[in-house]
C-alpha atoms as a PDB file:
ATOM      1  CA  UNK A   1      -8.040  26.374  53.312  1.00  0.00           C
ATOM      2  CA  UNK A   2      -6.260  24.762  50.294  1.00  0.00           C
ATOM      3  CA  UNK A   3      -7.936  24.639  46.677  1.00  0.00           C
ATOM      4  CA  UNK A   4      -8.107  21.002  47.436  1.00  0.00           C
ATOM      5  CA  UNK A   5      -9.545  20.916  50.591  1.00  0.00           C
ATOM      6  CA  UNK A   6     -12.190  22.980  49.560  1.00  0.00           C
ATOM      7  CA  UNK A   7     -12.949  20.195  46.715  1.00  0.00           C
ATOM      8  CA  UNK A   8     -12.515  17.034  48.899  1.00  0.00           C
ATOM      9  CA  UNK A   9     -14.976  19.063  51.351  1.00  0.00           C
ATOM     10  CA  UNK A  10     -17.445  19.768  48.840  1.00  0.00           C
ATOM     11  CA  UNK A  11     -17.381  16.514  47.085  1.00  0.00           C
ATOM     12  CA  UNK A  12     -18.006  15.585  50.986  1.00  0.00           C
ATOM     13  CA  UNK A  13     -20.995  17.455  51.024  1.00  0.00           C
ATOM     14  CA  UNK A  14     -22.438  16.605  47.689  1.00  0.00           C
ATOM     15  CA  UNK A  15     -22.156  12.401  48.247  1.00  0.00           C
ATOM     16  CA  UNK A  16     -23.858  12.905  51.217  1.00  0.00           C
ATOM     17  CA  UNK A  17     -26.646  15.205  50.210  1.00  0.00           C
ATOM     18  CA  UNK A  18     -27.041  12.674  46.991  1.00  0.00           C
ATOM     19  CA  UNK A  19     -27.170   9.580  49.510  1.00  0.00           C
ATOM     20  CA  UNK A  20     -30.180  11.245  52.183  1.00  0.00           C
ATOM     21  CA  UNK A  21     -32.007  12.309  48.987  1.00  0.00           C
ATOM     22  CA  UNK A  22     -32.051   8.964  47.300  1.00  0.00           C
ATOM     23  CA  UNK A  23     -35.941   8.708  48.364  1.00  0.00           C
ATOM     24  CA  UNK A  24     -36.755  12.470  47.646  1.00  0.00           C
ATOM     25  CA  UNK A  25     -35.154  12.972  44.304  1.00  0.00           C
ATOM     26  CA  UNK A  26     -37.556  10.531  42.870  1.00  0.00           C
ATOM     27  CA  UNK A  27     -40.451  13.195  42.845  1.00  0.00           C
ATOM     28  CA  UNK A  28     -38.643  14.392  39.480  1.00  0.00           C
ATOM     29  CA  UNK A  29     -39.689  11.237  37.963  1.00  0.00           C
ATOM     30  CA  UNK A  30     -42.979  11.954  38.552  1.00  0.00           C
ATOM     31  CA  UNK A  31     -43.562  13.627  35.250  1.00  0.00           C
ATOM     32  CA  UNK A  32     -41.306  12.046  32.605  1.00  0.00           C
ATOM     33  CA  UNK A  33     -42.754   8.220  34.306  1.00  0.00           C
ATOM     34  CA  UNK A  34     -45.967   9.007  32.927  1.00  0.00           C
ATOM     35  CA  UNK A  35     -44.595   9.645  29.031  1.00  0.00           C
ATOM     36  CA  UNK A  36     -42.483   6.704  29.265  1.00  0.00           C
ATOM     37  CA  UNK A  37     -44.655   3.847  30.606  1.00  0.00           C
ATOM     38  CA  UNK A  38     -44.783   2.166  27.479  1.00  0.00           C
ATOM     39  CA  UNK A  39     -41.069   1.127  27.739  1.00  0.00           C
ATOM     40  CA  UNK A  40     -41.882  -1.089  31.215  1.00  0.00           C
ATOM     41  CA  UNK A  41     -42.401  -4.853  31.470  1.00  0.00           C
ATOM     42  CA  UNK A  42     -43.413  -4.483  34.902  1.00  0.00           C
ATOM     43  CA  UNK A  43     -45.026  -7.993  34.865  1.00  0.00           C
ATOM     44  CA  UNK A  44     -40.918  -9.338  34.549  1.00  0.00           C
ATOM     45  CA  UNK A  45     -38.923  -6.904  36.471  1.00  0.00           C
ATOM     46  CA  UNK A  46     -41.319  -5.121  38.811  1.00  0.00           C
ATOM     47  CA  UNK A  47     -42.612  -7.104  41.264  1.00  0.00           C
ATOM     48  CA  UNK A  48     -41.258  -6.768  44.614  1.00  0.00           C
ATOM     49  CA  UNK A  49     -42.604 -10.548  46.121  1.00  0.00           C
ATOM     50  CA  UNK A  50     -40.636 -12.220  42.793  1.00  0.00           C
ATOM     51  CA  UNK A  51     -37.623 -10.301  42.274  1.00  0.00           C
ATOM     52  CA  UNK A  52     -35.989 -11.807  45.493  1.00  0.00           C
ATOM     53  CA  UNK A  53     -36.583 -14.893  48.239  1.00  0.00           C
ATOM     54  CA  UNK A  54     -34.631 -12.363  50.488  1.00  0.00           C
ATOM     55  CA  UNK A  55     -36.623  -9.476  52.372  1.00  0.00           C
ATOM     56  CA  UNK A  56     -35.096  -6.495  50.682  1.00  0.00           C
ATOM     57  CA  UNK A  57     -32.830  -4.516  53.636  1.00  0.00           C
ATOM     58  CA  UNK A  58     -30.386  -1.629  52.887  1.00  0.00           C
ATOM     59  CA  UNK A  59     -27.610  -4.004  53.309  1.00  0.00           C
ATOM     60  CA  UNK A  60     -28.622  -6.070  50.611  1.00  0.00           C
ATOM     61  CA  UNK A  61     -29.125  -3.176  48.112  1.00  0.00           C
ATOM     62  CA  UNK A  62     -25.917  -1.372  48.473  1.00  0.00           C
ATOM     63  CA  UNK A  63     -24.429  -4.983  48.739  1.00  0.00           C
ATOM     64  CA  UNK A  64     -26.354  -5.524  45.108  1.00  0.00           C
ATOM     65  CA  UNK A  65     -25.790  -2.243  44.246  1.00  0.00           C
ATOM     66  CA  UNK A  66     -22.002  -2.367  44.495  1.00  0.00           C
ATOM     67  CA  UNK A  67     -21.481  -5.997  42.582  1.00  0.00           C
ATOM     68  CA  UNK A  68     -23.851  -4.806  40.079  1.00  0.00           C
ATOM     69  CA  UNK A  69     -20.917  -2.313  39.131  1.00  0.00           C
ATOM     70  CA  UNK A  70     -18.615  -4.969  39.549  1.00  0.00           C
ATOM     71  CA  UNK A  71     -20.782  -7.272  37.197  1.00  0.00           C
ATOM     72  CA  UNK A  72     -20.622  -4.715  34.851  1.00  0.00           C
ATOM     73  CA  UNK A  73     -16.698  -5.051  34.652  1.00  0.00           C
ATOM     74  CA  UNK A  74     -16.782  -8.667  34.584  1.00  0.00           C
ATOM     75  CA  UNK A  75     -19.322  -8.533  31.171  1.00  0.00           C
ATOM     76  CA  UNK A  76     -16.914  -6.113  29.734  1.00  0.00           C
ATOM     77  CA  UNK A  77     -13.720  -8.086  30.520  1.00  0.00           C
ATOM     78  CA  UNK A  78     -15.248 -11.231  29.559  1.00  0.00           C
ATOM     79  CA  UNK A  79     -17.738 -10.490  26.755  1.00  0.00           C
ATOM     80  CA  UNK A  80     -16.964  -6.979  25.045  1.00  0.00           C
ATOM     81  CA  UNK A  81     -17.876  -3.598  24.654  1.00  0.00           C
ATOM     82  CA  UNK A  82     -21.171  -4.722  22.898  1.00  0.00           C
ATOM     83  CA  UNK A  83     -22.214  -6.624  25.569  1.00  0.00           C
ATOM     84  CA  UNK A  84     -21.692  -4.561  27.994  1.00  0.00           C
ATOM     85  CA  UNK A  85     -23.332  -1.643  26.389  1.00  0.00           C
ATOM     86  CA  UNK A  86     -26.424  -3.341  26.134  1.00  0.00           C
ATOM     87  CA  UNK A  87     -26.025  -4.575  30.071  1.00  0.00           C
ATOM     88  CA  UNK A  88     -26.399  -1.204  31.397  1.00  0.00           C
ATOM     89  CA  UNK A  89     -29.370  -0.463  29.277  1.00  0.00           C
ATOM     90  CA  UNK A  90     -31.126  -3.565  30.507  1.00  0.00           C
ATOM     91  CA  UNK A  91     -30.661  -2.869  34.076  1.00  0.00           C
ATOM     92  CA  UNK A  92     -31.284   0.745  33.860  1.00  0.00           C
ATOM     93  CA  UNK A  93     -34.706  -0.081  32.038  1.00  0.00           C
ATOM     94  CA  UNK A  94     -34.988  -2.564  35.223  1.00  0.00           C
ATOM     95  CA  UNK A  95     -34.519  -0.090  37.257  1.00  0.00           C
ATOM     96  CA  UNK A  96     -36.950   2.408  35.624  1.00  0.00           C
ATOM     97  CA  UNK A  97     -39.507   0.167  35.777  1.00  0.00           C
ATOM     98  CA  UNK A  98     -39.366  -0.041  39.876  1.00  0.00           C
ATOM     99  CA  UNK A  99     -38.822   3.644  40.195  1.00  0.00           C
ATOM    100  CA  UNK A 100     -41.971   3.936  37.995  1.00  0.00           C
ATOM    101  CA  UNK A 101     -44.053   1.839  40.543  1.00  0.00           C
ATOM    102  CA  UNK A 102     -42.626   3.645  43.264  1.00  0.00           C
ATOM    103  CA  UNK A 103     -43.986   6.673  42.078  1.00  0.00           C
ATOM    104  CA  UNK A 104     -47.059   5.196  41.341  1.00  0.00           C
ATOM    105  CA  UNK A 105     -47.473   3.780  45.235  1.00  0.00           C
ATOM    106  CA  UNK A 106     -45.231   5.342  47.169  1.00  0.00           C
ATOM    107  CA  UNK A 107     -44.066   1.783  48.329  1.00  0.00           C
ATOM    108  CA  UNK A 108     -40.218   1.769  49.268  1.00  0.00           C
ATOM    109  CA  UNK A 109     -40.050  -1.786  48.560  1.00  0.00           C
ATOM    110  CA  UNK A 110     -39.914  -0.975  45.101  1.00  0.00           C
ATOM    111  CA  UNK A 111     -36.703   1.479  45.870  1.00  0.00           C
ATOM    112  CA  UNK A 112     -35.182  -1.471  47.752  1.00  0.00           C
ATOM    113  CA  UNK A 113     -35.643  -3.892  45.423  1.00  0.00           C
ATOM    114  CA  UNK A 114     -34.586  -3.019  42.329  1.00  0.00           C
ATOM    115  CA  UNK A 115     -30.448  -2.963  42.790  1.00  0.00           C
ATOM    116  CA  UNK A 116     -31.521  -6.849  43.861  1.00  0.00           C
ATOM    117  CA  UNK A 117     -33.657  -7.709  40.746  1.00  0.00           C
ATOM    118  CA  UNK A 118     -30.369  -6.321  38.347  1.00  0.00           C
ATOM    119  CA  UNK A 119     -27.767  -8.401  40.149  1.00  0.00           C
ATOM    120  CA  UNK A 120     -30.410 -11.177  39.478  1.00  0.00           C
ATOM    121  CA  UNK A 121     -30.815 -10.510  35.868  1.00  0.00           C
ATOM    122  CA  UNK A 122     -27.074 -10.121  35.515  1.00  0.00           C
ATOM    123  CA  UNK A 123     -26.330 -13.558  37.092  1.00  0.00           C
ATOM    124  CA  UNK A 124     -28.724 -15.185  35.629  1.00  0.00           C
ATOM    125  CA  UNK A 125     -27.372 -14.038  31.974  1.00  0.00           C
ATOM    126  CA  UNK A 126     -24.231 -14.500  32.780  1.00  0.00           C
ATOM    127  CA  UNK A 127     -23.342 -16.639  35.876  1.00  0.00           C
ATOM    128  CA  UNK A 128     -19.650 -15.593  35.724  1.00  0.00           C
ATOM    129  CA  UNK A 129     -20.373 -12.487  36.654  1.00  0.00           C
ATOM    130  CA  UNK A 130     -22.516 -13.440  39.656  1.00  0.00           C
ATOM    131  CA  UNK A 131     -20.273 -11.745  42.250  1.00  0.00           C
ATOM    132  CA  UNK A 132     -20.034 -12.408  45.548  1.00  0.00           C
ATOM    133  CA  UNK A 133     -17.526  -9.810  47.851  1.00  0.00           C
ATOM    134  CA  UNK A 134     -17.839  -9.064  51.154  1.00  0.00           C
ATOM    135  CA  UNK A 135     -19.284  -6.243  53.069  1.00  0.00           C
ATOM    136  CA  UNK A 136     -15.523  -4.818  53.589  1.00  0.00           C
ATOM    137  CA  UNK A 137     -14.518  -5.333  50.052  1.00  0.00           C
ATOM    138  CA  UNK A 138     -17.511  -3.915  48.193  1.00  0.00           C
ATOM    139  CA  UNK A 139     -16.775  -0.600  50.715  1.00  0.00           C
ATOM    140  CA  UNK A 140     -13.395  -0.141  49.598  1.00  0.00           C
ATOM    141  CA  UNK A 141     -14.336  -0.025  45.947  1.00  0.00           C
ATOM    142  CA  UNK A 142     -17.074   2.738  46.935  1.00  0.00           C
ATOM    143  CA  UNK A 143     -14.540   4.668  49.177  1.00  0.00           C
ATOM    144  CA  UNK A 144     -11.873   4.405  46.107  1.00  0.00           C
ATOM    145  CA  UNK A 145     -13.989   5.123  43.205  1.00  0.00           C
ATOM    146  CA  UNK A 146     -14.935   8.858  45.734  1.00  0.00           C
ATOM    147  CA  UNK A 147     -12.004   9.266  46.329  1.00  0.00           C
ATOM    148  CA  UNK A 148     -10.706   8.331  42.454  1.00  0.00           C
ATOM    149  CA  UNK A 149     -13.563  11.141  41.986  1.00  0.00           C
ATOM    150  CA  UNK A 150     -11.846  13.907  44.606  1.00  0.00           C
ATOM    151  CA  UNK A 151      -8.907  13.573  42.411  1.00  0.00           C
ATOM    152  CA  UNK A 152     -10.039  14.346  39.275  1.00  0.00           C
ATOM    153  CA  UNK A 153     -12.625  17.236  40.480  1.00  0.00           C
ATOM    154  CA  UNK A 154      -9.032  18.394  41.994  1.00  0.00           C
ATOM    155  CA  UNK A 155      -7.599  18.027  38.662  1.00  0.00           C
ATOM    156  CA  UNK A 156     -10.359  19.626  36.499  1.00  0.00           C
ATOM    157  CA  UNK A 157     -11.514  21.818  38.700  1.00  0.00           C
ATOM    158  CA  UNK A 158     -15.041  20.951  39.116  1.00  0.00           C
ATOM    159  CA  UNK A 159     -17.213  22.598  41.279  1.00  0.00           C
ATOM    160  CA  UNK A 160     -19.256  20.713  43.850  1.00  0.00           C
ATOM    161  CA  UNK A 161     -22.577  21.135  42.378  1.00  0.00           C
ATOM    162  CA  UNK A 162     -21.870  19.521  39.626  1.00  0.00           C
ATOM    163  CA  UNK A 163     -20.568  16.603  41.836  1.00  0.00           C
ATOM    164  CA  UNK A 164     -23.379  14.102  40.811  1.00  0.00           C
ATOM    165  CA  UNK A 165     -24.585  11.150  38.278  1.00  0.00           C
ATOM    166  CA  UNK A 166     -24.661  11.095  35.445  1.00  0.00           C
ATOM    167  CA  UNK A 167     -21.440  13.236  35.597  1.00  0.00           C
ATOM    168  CA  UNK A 168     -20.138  13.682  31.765  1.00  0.00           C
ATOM    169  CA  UNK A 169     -16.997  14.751  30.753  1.00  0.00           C
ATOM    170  CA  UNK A 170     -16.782  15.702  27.002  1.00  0.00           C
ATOM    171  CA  UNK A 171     -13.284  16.454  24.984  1.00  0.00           C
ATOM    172  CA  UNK A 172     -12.404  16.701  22.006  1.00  0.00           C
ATOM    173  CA  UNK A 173      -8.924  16.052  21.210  1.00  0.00           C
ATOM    174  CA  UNK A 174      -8.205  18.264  18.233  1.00  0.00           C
ATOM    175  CA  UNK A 175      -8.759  21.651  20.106  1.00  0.00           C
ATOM    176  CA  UNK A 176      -8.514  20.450  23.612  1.00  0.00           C
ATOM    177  CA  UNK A 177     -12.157  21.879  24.409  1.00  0.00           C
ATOM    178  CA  UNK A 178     -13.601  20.222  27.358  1.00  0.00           C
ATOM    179  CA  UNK A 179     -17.357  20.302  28.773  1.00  0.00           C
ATOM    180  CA  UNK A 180     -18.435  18.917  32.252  1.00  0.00           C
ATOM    181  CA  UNK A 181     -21.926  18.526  32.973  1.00  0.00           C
ATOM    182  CA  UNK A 182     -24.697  16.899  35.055  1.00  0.00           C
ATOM    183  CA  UNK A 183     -27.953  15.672  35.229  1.00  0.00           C
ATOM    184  CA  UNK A 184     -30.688  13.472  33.041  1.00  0.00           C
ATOM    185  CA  UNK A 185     -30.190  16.414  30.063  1.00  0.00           C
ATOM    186  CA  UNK A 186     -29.635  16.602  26.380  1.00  0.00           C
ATOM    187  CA  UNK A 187     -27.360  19.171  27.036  1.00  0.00           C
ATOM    188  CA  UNK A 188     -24.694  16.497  26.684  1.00  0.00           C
ATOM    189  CA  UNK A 189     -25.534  16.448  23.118  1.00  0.00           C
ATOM    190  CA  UNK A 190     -25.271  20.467  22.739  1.00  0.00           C
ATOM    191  CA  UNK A 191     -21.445  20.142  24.544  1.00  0.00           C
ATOM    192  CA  UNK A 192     -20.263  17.628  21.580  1.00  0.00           C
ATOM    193  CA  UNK A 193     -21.503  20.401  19.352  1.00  0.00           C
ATOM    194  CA  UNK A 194     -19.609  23.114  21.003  1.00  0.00           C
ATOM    195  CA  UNK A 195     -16.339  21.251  21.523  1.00  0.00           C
ATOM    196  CA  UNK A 196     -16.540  20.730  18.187  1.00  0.00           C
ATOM    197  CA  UNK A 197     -17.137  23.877  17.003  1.00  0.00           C
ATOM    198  CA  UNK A 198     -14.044  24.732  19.410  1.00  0.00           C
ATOM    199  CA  UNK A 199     -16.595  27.108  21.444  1.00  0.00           C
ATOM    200  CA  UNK A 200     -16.561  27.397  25.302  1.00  0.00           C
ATOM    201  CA  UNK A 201     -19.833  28.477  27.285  1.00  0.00           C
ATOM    202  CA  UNK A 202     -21.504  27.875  29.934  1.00  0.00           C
ATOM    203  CA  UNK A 203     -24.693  25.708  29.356  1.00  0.00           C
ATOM    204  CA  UNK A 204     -28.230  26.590  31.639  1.00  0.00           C
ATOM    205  CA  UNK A 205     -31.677  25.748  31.952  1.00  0.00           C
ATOM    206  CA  UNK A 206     -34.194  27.820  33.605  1.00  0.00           C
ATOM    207  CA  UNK A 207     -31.463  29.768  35.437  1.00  0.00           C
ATOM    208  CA  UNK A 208     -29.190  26.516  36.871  1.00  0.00           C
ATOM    209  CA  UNK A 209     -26.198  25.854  35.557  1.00  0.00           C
ATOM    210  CA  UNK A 210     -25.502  22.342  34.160  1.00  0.00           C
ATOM    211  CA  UNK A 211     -22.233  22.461  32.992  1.00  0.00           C
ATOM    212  CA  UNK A 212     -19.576  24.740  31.417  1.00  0.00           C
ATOM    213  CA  UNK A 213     -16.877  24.296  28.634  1.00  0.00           C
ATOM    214  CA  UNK A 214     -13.050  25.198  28.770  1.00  0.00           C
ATOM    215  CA  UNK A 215      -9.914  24.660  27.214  1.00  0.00           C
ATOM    216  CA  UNK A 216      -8.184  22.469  28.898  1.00  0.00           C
ATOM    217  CA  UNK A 217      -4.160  22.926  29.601  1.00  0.00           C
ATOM    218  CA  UNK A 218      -2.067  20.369  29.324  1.00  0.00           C
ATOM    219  CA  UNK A 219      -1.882  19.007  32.753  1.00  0.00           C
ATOM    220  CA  UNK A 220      -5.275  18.149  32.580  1.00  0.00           C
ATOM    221  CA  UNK A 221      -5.629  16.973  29.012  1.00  0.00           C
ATOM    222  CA  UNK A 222      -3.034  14.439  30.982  1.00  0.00           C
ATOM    223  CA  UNK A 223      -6.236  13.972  33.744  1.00  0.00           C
ATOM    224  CA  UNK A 224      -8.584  13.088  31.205  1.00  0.00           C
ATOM    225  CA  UNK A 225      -6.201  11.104  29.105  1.00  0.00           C
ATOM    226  CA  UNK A 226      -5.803   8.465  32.480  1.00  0.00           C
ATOM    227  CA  UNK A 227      -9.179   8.808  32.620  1.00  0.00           C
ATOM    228  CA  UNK A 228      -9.832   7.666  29.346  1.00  0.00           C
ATOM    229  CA  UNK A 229      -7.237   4.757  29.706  1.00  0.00           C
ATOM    230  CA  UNK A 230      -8.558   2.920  33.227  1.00  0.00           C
ATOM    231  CA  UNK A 231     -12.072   3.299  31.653  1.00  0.00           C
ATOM    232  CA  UNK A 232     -14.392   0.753  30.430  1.00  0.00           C
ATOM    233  CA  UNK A 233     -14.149   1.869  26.563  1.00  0.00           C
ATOM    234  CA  UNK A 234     -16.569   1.548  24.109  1.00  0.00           C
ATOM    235  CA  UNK A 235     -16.478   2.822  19.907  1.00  0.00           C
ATOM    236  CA  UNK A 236     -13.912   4.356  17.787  1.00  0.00           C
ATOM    237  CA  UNK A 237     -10.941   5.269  19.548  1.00  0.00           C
ATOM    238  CA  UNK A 238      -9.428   7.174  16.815  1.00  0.00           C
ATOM    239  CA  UNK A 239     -12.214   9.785  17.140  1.00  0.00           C
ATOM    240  CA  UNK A 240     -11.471  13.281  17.958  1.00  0.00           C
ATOM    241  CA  UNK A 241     -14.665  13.508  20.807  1.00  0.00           C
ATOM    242  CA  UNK A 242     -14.938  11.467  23.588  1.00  0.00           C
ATOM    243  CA  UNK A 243     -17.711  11.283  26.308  1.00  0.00           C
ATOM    244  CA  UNK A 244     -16.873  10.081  29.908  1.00  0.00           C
ATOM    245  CA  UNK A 245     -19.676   9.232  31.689  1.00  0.00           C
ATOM    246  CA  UNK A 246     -19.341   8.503  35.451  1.00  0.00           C
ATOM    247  CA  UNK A 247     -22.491   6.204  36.335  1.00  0.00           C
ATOM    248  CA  UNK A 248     -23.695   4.248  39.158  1.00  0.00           C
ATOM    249  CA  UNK A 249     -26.444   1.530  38.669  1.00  0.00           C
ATOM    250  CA  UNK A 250     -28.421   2.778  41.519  1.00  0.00           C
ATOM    251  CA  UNK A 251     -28.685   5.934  40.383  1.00  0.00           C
ATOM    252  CA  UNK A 252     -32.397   7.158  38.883  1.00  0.00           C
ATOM    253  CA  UNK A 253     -31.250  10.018  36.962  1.00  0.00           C
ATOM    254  CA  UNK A 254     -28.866   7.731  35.168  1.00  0.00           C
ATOM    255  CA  UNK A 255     -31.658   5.586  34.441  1.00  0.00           C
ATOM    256  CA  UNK A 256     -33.485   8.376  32.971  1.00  0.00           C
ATOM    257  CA  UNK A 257     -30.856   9.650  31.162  1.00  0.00           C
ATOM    258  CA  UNK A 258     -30.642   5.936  29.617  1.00  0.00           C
ATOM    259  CA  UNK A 259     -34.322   5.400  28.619  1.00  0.00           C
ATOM    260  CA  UNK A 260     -34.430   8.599  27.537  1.00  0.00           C
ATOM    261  CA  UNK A 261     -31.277   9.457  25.533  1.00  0.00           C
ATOM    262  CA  UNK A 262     -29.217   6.673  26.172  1.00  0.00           C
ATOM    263  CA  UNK A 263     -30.033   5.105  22.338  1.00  0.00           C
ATOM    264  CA  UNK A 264     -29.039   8.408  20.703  1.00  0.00           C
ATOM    265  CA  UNK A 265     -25.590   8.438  22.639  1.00  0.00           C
ATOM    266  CA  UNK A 266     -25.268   4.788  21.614  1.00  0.00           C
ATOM    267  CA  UNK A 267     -26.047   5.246  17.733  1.00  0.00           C
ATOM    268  CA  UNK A 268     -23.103   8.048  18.074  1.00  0.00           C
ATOM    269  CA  UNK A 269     -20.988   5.348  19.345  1.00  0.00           C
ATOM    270  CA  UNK A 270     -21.427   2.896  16.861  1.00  0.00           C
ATOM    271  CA  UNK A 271     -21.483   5.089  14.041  1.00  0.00           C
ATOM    272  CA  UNK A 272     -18.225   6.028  15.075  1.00  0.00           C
ATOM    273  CA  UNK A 273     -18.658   9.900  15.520  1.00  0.00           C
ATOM    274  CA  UNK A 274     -17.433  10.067  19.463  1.00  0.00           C
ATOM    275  CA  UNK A 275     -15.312   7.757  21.639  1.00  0.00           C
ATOM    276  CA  UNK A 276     -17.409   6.723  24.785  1.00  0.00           C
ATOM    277  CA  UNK A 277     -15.896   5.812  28.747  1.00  0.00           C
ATOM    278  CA  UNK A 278     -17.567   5.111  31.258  1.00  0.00           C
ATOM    279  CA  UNK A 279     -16.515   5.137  35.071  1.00  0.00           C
ATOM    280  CA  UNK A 280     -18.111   4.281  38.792  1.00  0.00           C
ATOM    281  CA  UNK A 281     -19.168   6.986  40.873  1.00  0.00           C
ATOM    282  CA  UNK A 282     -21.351   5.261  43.441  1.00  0.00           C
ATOM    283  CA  UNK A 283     -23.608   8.241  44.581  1.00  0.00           C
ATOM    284  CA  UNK A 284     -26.973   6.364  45.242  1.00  0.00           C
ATOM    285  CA  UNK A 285     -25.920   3.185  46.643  1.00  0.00           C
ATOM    286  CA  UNK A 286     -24.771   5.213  49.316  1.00  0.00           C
ATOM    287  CA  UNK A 287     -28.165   5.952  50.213  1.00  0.00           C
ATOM    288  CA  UNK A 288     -28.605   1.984  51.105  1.00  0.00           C
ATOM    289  CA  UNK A 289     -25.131   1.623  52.529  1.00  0.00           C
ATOM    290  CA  UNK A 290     -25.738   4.866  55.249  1.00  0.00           C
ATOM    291  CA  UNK A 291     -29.045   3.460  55.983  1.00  0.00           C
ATOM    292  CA  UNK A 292     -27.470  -0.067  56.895  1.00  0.00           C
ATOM    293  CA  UNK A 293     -26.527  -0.651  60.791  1.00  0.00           C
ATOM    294  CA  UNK A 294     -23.623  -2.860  59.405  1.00  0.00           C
ATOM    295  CA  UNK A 295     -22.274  -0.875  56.494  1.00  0.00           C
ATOM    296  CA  UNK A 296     -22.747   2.495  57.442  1.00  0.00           C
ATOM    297  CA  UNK A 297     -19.928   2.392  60.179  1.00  0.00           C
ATOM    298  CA  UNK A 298     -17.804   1.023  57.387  1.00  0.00           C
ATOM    299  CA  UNK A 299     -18.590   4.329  55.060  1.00  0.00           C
ATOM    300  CA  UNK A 300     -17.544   6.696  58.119  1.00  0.00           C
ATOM    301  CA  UNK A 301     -17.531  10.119  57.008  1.00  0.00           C
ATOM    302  CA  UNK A 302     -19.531   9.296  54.123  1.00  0.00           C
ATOM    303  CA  UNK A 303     -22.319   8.799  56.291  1.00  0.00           C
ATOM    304  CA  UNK A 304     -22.278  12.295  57.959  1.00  0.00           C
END
């Protein structure tokens, strides 16, 4: 079997193992929910009978989860990298707040509604950006942004278990030294340092590995280069690190990563210091579109 096979098959693997575990994976919030109540508003974004006049259904959260994406691209295109920086940490501190009461009643409404109640905050703030695709449509962006993900793992070599959200690419231009990691860590913080500092390790906690560092040859300082150019881009271009971030809305560790870290990454940004992309890699809303009699069809082998 060819080098790429063996990526496309595990990247296979990994989307699907992401999408059944939507549900389970939340146990890891079980801990960190109970340190960070105080940044909820549960009484505004929380409640599962006001968030929607439509009974929350799988179809209508990967639908939601998918134009919340797409949202996200129409408040960059149409109202800047500010804007749209700020977006995605309102509707990742929406959906913290659901995930917290999940965990707090073990109600799946909560995990249902909460890709609904940030396409509702995002169309309410900005009604442009309300959008409205169909079923087919909003599966061919998910089935191109994997596959736009195949290709690069391809590219970069990355292994399969690190196939997840947040998924962070670091570089740093001057020396070529490039990090991948995953995961809700501050590791990504330790990988600017170590590009930097032109070093290459491999970065673990507790005996799993979270990402690695390498040098990166010219073919796919080319990778990450196209990367960086069909990204939404936010910060000083002209600095030497940059941080890709491949996100999806639905996803909980992303959210965690946000509350958590996501205002340190963002003070880097607008002091200048690193260059910051981020791209859609819908892992999670998977879980909502496999679990739909209508869309999961549609996702084929996505689905298992």
């Amino acid at each position: 079997m060819s080098d790429k096979s063996n990526v496309n098959k595990a990247l296979l693997i990994a989307v699907i193992v992401l999408a059944a575990a939507l549900v389970g994976v939340l146990v890891y919030f079980l801990f960190p929910f109970h340190i960070h109540t105080q940044t909820q508003s549960k009484s505004q974004t929380s409640n599962p009978a006001s968030a929607s006049a439509q009974a929350p259904t799988p179809t209508l959260s990967f639908e939601r989860g998918v134009e919340n994406w797409l949202g996200i691209e129409c408040v960059y295109n149409n109202y800047g990298a500010n804007t749209t920086l700020s977006l995605v940490n309102d509707i990742y501190t929406i959906a913290y707040g659901y995930l917290y009461d999940y965990s707090q009643t073990n109600n799946v409404t909560y995990l249902l509604m909460y890709p609904v109640a940030q396409y509702q905050y995002i169309a309410s703030k900005y009604p442009a950006c309300a959008i409205n695709e169909s079923d087919q449509n909003l599966v061919s962006v998910v089935i191109g942004a994997l596959n736009n993900i195949t290709g690069i793992a391809n590219n970069l070599n990355i292994p399969g278990n690190l196939l997840g959200t947040p998924l962070f690419i670091v570089f740093d231009r001057s020396n070529n030294v490039t990090y991948v990691l995953a995961g809700a860590s501050p590791f990504v913080f330790n990988a600017i340092n170590y590009a930097k500092n032109g070093t290459t390790t491999t970065i673990t906690y507790q005996g799993q590995e979270l990402g690695y560092g390498f040098k990166a040859n010219s073919t796919q300082v080319k990778t990450i280069s196209e990367i960086i150019s069909n990204s939404l881009r936010f910060g000083n271009p002209s600095a030497n690190i940059t941080v890709i971030e491949y996100l999806d809305p639905e996803c909980p560790y992303c959210a965690l990563f946000q509350v958590m870290y996501g205002r340190e990454l963002e003070q880097l940004v607008n002091s200048g210091s690193i260059f910051y992309a981020i791209n859609y890699f819908p892992t999670h809303v998977l879980g909502y579109g496999c679990s739909s009699p209508t869309i999961a069809p549609m996702l084929g082998p996505y689905c298992g």
